[in-house]
C-alpha atoms as a PDB file:
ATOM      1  CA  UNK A   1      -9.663  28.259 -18.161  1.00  0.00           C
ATOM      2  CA  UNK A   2      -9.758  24.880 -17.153  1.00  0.00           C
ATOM      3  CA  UNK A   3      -6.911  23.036 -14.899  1.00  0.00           C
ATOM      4  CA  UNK A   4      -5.112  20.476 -16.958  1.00  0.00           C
ATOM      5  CA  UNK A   5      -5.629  17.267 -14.757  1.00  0.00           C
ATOM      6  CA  UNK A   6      -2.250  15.870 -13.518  1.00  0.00           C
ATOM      7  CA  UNK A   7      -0.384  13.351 -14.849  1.00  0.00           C
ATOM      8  CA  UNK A   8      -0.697   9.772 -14.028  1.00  0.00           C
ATOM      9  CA  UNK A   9       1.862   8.826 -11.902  1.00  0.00           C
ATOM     10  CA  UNK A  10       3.211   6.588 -15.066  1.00  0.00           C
ATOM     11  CA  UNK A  11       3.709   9.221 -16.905  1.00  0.00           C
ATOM     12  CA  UNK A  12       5.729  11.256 -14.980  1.00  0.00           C
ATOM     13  CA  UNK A  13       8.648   9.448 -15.953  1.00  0.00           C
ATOM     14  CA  UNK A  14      12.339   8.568 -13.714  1.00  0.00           C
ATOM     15  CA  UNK A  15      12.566   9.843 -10.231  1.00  0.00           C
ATOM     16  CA  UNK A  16      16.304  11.582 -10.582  1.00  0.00           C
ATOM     17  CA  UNK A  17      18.859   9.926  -8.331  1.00  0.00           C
ATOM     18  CA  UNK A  18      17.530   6.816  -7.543  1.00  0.00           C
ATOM     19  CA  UNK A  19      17.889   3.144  -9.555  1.00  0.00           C
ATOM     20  CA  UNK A  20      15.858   3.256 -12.479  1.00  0.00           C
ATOM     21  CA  UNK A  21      13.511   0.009 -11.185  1.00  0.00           C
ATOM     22  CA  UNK A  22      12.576   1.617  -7.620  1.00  0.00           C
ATOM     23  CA  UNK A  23      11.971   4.659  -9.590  1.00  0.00           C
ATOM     24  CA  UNK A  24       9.031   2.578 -11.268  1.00  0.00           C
ATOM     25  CA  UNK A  25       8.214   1.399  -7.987  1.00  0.00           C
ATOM     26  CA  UNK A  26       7.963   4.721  -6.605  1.00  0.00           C
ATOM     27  CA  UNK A  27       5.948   5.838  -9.355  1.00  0.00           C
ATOM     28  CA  UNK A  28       3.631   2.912  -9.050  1.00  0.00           C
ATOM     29  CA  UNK A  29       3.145   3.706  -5.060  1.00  0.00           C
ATOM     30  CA  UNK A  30       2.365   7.266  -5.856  1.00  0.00           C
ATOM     31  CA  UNK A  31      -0.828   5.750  -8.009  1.00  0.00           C
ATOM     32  CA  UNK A  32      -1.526   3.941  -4.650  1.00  0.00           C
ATOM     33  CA  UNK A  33      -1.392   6.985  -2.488  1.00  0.00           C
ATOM     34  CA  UNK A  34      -3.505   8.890  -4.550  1.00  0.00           C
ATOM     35  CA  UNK A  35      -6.445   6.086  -5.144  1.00  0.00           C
ATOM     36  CA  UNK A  36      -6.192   5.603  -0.845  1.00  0.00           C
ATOM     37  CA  UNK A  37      -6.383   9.837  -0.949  1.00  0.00           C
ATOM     38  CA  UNK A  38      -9.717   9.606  -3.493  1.00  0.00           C
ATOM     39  CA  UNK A  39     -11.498   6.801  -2.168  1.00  0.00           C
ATOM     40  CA  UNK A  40     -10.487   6.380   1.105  1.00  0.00           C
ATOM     41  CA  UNK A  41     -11.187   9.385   2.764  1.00  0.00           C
ATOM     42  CA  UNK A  42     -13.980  12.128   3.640  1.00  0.00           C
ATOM     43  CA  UNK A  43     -15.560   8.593   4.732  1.00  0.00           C
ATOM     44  CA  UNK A  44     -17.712   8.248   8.294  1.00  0.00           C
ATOM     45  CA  UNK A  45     -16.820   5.522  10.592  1.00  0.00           C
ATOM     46  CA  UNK A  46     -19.548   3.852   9.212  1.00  0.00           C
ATOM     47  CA  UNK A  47     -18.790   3.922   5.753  1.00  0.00           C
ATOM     48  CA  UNK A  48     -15.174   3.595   6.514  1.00  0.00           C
ATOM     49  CA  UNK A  49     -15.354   0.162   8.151  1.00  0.00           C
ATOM     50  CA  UNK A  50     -18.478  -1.037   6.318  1.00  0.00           C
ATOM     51  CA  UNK A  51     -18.367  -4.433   4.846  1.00  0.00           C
ATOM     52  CA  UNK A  52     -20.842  -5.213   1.295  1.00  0.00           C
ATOM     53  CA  UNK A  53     -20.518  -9.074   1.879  1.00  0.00           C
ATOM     54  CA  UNK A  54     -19.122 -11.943   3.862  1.00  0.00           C
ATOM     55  CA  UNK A  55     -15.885 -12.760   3.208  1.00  0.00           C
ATOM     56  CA  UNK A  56     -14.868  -9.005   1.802  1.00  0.00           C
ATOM     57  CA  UNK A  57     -13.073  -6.263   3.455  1.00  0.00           C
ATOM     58  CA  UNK A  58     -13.593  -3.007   4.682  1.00  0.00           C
ATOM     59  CA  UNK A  59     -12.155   0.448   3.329  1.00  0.00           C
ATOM     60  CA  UNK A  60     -10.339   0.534   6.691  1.00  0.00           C
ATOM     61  CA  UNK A  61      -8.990  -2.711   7.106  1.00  0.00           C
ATOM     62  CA  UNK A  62      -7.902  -2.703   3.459  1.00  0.00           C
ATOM     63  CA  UNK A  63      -5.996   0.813   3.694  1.00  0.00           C
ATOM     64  CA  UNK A  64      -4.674  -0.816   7.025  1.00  0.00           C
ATOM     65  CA  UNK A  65      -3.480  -3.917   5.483  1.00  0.00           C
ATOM     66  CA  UNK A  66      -1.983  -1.891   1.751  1.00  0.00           C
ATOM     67  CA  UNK A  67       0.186   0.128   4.627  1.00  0.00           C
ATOM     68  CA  UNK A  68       1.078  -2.447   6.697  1.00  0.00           C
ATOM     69  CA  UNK A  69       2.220  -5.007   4.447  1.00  0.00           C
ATOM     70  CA  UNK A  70       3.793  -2.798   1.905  1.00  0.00           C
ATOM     71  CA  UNK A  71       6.103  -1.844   5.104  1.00  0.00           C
ATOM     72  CA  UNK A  72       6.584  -5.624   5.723  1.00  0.00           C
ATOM     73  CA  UNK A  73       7.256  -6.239   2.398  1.00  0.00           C
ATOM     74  CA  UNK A  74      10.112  -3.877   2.663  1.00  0.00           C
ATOM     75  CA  UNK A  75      11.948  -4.888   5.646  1.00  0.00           C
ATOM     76  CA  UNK A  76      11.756  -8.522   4.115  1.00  0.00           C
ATOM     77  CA  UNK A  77      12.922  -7.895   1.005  1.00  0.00           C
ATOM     78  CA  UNK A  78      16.290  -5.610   2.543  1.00  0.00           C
ATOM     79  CA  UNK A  79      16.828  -9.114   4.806  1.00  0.00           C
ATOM     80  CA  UNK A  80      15.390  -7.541   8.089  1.00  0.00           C
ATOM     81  CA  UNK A  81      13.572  -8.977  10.305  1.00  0.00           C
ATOM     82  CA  UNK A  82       9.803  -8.209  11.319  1.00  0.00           C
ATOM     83  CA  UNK A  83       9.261  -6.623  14.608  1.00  0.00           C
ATOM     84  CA  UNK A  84       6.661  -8.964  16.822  1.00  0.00           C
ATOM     85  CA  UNK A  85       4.300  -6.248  17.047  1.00  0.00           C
ATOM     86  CA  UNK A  86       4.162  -6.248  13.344  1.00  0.00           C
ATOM     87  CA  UNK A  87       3.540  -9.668  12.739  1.00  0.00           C
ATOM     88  CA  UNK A  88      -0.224  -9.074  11.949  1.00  0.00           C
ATOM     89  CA  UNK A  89      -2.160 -12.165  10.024  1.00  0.00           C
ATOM     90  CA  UNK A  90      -3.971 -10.372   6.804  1.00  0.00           C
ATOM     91  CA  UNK A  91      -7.592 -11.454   8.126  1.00  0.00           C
ATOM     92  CA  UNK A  92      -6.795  -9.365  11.292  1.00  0.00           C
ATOM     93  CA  UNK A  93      -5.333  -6.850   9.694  1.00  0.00           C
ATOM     94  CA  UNK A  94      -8.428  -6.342   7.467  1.00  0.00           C
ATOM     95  CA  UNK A  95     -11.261  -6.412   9.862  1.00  0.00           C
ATOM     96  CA  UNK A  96     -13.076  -3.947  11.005  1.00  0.00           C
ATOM     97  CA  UNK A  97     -12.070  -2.370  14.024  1.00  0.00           C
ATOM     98  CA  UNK A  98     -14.202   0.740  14.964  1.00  0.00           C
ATOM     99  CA  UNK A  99     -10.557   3.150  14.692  1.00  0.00           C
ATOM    100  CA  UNK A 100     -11.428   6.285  13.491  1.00  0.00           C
ATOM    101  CA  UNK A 101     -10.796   6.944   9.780  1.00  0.00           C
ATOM    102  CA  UNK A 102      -8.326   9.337  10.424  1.00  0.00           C
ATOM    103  CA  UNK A 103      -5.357   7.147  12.658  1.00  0.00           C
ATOM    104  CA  UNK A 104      -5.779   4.257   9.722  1.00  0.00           C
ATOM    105  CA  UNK A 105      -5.004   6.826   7.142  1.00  0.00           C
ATOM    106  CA  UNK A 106      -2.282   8.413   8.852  1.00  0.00           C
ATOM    107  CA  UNK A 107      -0.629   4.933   9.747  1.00  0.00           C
ATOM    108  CA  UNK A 108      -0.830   4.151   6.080  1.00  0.00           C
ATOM    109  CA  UNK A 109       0.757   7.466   5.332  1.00  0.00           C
ATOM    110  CA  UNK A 110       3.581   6.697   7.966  1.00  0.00           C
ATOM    111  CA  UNK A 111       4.386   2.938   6.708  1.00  0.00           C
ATOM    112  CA  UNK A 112       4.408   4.896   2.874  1.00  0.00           C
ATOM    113  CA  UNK A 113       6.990   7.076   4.313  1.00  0.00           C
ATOM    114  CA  UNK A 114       8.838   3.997   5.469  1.00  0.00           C
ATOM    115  CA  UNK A 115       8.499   2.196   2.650  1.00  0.00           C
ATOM    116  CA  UNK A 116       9.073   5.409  -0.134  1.00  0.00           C
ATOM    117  CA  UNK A 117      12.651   5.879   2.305  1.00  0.00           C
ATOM    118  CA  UNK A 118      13.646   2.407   2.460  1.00  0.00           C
ATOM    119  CA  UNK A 119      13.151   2.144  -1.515  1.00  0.00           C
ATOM    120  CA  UNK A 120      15.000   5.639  -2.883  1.00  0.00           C
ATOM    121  CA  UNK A 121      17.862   4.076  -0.808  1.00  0.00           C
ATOM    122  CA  UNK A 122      18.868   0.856  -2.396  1.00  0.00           C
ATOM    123  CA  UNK A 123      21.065   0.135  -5.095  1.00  0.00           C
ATOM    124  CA  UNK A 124      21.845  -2.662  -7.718  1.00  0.00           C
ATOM    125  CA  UNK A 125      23.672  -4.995  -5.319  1.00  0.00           C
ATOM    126  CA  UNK A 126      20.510  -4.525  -3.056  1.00  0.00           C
ATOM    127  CA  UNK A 127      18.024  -5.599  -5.326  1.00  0.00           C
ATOM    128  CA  UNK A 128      20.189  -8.792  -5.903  1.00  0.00           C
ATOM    129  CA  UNK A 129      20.765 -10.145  -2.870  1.00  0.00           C
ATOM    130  CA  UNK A 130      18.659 -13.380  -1.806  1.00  0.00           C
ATOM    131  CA  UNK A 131      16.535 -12.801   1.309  1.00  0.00           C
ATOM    132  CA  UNK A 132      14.353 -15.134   2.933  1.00  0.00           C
ATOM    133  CA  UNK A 133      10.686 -15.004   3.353  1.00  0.00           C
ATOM    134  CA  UNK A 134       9.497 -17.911   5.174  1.00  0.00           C
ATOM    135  CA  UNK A 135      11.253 -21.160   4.211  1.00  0.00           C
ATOM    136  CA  UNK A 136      12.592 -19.721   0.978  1.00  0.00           C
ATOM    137  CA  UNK A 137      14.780 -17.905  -0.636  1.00  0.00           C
ATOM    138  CA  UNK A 138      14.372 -15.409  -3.393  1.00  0.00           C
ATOM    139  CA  UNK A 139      15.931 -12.780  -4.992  1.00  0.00           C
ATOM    140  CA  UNK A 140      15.110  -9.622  -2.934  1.00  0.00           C
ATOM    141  CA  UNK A 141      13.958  -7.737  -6.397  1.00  0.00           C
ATOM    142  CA  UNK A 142      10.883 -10.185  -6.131  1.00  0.00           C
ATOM    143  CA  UNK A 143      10.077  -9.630  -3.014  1.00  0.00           C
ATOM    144  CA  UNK A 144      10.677  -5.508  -3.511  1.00  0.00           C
ATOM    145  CA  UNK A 145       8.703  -5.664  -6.788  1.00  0.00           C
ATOM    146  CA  UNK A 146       5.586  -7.106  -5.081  1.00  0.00           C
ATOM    147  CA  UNK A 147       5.027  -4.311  -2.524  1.00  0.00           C
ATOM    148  CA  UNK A 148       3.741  -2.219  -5.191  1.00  0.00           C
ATOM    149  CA  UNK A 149       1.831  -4.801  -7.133  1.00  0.00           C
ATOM    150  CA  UNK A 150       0.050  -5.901  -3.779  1.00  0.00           C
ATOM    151  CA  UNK A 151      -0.634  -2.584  -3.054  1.00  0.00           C
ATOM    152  CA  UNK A 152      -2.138  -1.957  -6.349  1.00  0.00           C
ATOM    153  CA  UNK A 153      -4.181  -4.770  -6.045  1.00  0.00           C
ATOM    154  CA  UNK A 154      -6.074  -3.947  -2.783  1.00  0.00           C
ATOM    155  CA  UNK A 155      -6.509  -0.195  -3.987  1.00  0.00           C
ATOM    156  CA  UNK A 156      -8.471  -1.557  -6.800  1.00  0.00           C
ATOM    157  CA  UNK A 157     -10.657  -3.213  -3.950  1.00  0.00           C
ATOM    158  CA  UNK A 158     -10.831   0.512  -1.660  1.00  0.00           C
ATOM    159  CA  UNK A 159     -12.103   1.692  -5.154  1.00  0.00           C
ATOM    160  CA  UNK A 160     -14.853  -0.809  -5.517  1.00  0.00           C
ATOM    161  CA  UNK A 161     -15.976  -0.911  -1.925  1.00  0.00           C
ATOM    162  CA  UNK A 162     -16.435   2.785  -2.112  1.00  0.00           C
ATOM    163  CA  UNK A 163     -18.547   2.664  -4.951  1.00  0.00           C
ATOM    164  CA  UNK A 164     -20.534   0.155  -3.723  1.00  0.00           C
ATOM    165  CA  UNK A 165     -20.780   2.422  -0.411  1.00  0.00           C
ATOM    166  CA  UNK A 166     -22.008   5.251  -2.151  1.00  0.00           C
ATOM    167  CA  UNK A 167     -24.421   3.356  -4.581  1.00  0.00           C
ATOM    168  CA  UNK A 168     -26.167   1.459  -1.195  1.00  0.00           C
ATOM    169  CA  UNK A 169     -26.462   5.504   0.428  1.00  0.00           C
ATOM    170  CA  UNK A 170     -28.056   6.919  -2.734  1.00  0.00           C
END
C-alpha cells in the first residue's frame, strides 16, 4: 500500500492559536522550507555553489539570502532595528562563497526559527503599526506579508538551478 503524499502546506488549513493572516504566512514558509529541504540539499560543494550563467545565483547564496532576508524582513516589519553584522547587500549575500552546504542550510534553518517565532507571536495591533524601512513608512502587514512572498520567489529559483544542475551532470 502506497503512502498518501502529504498535504501541501496550503492545504493544511489555520495554525490554532495564532492570527489567522500569520497563520497563512506560516503556512506559506512551510512550502519554502520544504522546496530548500528537496532541492537544496544532498548537493556537493560544487553543485551547491555552482552558477549556470552570469548574472544568476547559486543554490547556496540563494538559500543564504531566502534565510537571511526573511529574518530581516522580520525585525523590520516589528520596528527593530538591523544588527550591523546583518546588514548584508543581496549581491553579497548571493555569491558564492566555498561554505560547506551544510552551515548555509543550517543558518537558513536558524533565521526560519527566528522568523516562524517572531511571526506566531504578533497580534492585530502588530500587524498595524507603521514601521519604517528606509525613508518610508508602511504599514508593518506589508512589510510582514513580503517575507514569505520573497521567499517564495527565490525558492522557485533553488528549484530551477537544481534542475539545470542535474540536467548539465547527466
Amino acid at each position: 500500500m502506497q503512502t498518501p503524499p502529504q498535504l501541501a502546506p496550503f492545504l493544511r488549513g489555520e495554525i490554532e492559536g495564532v492570527h489567522w493572516l500569520v497563520s497563512v504566512w506560516l503556512r506559506n514558509l512551510e512550502e519554502v522550507e520544504e522546496t530548500i529541504q528537496k532541492w537544496a540539499t544532498g548537493l556537493t560543494p560544487e553543485g551547491f555553489w555552482w552558477v549556470p550563467a552570469p548574472q544568476a545565483n547559486p543554490i547556496g547564496g540563494l538559500v543564504r539570502h531566502i534565510g537571511g532576508s526573511s529574518y530581516r524582513l522580520l525585525l523590520r516589519g516589528t520596528g527593530q532595528e538591523i544588527p550591523e553584522a546583518l546588514r548584508i547587500r543581496p549581491a553579497e549575500e548571493m555569491a558564492p562563497s566555498g561554505r560547506a552546504p551544510e552551515e548555509v542550510l543550517a543558518e537558513f534553518a536558524q533565521n526560519f526559527k527566528q522568523v516562524r517565532e517572531g511571526l506566531q507571536a504578533l497580534r492585530d495591533e502588530d500587524l498595524m503599526r507603521t514601521v519604517q524601512v528606509g525613508p518610508h513608512p508602511v504599514k508593518a502587514v506589508y512589510v510582514l506579508d513580503h517575507i514569505a512572498a520573497h521567499a517564495q520567489h527565490h525558492a522557485g529559483q533553488v528549484i530551477t538551478t537544481r534542475k539545470l544542475w542535474e540536467a548539465k551532470n547527466r
